[in-house]
Protein backbone atom coordinates (compact mmCIF):
# COMPACT_ATOMS: atom_id res chain seq x y z
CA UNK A 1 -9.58 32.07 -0.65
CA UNK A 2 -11.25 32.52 -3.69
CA UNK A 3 -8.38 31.73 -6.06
CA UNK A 4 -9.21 28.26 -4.15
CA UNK A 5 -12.34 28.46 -4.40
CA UNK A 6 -12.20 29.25 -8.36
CA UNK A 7 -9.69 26.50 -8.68
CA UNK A 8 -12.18 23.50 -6.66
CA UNK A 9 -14.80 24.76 -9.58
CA UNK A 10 -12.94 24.25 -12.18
CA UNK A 11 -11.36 20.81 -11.29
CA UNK A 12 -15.18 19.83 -10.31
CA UNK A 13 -16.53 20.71 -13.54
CA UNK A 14 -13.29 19.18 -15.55
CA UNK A 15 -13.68 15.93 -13.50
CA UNK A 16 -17.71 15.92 -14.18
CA UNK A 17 -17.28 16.86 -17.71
CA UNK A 18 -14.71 14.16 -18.12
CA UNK A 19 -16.47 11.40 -16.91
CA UNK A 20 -19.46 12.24 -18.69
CA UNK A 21 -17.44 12.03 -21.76
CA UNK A 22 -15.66 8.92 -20.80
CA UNK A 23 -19.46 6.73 -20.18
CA UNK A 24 -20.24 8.37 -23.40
CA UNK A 25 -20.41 7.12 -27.26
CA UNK A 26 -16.33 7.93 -27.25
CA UNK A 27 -14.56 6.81 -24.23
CA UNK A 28 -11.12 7.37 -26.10
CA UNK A 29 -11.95 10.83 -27.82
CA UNK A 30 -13.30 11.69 -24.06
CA UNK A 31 -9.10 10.44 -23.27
CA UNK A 32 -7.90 12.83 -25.99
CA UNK A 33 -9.63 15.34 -25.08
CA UNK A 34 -9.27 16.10 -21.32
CA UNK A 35 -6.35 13.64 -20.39
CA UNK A 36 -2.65 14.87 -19.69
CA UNK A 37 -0.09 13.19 -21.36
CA UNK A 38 1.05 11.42 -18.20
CA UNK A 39 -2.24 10.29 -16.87
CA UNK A 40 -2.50 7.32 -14.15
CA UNK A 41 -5.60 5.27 -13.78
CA UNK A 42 -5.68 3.20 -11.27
CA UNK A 43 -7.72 0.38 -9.73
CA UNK A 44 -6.96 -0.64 -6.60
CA UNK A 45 -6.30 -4.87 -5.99
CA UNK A 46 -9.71 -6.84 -4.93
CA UNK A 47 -10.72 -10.43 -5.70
CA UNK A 48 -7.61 -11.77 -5.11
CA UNK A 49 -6.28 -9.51 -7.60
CA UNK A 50 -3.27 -6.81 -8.03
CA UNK A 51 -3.22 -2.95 -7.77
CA UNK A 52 -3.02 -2.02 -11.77
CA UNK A 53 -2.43 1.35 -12.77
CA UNK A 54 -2.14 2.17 -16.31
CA UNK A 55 0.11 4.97 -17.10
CA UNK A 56 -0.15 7.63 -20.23
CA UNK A 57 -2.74 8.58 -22.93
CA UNK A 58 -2.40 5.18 -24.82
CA UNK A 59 -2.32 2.63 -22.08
CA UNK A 60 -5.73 4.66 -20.56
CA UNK A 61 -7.20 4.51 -24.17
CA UNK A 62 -6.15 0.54 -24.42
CA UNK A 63 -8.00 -0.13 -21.21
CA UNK A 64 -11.01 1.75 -22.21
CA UNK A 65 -11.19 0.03 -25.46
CA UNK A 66 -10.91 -3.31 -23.70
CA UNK A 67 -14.04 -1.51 -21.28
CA UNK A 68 -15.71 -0.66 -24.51
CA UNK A 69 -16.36 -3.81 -26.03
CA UNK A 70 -17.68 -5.54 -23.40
CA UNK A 71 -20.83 -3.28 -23.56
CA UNK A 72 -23.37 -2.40 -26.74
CA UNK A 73 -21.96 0.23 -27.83
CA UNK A 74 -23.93 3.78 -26.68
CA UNK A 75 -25.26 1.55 -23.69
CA UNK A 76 -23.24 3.20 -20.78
CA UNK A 77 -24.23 6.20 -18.70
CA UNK A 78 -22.79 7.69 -15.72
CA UNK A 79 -25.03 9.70 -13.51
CA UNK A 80 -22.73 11.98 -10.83
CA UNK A 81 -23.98 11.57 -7.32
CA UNK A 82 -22.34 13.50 -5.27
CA UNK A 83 -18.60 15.53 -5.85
CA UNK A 84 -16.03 17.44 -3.73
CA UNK A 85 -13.50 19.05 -5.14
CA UNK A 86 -10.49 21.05 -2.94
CA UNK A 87 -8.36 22.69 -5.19
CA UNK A 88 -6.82 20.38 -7.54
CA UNK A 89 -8.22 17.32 -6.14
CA UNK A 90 -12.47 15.41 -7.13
CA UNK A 91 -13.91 12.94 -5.23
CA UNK A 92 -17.01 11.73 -6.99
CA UNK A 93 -19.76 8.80 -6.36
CA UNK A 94 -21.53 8.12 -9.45
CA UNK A 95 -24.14 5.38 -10.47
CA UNK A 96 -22.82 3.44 -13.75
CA UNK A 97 -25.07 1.70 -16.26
CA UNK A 98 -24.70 -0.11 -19.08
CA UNK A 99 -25.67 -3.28 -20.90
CA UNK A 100 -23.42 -5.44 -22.22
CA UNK A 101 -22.54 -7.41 -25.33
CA UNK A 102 -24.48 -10.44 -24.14
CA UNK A 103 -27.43 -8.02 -23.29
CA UNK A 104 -26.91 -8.26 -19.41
CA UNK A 105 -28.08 -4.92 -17.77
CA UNK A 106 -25.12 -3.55 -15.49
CA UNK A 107 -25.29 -0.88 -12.94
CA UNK A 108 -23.52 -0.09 -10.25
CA UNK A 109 -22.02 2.66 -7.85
CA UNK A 110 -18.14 3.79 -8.22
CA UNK A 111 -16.01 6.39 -6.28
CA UNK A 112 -13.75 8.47 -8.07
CA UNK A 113 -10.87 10.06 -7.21
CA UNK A 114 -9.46 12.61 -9.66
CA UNK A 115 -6.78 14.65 -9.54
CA UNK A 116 -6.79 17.50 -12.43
CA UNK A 117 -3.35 19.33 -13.15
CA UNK A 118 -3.26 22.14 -15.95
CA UNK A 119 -6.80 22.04 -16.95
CA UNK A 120 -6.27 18.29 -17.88
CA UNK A 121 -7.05 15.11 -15.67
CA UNK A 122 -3.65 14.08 -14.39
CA UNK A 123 -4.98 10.79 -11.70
CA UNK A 124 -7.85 8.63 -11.45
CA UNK A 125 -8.45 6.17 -8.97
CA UNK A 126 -11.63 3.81 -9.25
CA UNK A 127 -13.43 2.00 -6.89
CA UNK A 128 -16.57 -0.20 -7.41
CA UNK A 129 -18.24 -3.12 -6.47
CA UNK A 130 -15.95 -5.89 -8.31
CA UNK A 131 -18.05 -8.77 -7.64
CA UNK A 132 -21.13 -6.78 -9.93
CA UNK A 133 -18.32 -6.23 -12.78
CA UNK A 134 -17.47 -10.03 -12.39
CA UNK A 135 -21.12 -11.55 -12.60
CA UNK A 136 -22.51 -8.85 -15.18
CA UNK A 137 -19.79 -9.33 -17.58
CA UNK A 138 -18.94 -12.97 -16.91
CA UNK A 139 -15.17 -13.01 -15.85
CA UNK A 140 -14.00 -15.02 -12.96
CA UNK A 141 -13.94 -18.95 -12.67
C-alpha cells in the first residue's frame, strides 16, 4: 500500500509540476523536460470537429508552438484546482488564463488526464470549454 501510495505522489507532483511548466514562459522546454519520447496528447472531437492526438516529443512541441503564439508571450497561467492521482494515473481541473495576441483576456477551466510512465508524462488528454477557445482567439466561421 504504500509503494502505491508513494507512486500516486509522485505522478501528482510530476503532472502538477508539468503543467505548471507547460502555461509557463517555455511551453516546449516544459516538453523537453518532463515528456517521454512517445508522448500522446490528445483532444477529444467537439464543434463538429475530430479526435486529434498528437504523438511524440516534436509533434507535442509543434502544437504548443502553434498554442504559443496565439497568446502574448508570458501571458498564460494555470492555477491547479483540484488533482487525483492513483498510481500512475492524474486527473486534474485547473483554471487557464491568458491574453492573447489581439489583447483578448482568456480564461477558462480544463480537465486533465495524465498518465506518467518512468518519471516522465507518457498521456495527456484535455478537455475544455471549446466554444471559450473559439470566441477568445477568433477561430470558427
Amino acid at each position: 500500500m504504500t509503494t502505491d501510495n508513494a507512486q500516486s505522489q509522485a505522478s501528482q507532483a510530476l503532472a502538477a509540476g508539468f503543467l505548471a511548466a507547460f502555461y509557463g514562459p517555455d511551453m516546449h522546454g516544459a516538453i523537453i523536460e518532463y515528456a517521454a519520447d512517445n508522448i500522446e496528447w490528445t483532444i477529444p472531437a467537439s464543434l463538429g470537429g475530430a479526435r486529434r492526438t498528437w504523438n511524440g516529443v516534436e509533434a507535442v512541441s509543434g502544437f504548443a508552438a502553434k498554442i504559443a503564439q496565439l497568446f502574448e508571450p508570458g501571458s498564460m497561467e494555470i492555477r491547479i484546482v483540484s488533482c487525483l492521482a492513483v498510481g500512475e494515473d492524474v486527473a486534474l481541473e485547473a483554471a487557464v488564463s491568458g491574453r492573447t495576441v489581439a489583447g483578448v483576456s482568456y480564461g477558462n477551466e480544463y480537465a486533465f488526464f495524465i498518465n506518467c510512465h518512468c518519471g516522465r508524462i507518457a498521456a495527456v488528454t484535455e478537455y475544455t470549454d471549446s466554444a471559450r477557445v473559439v470566441a477568445a482567439l477568433g477561430l470558427g466561421g
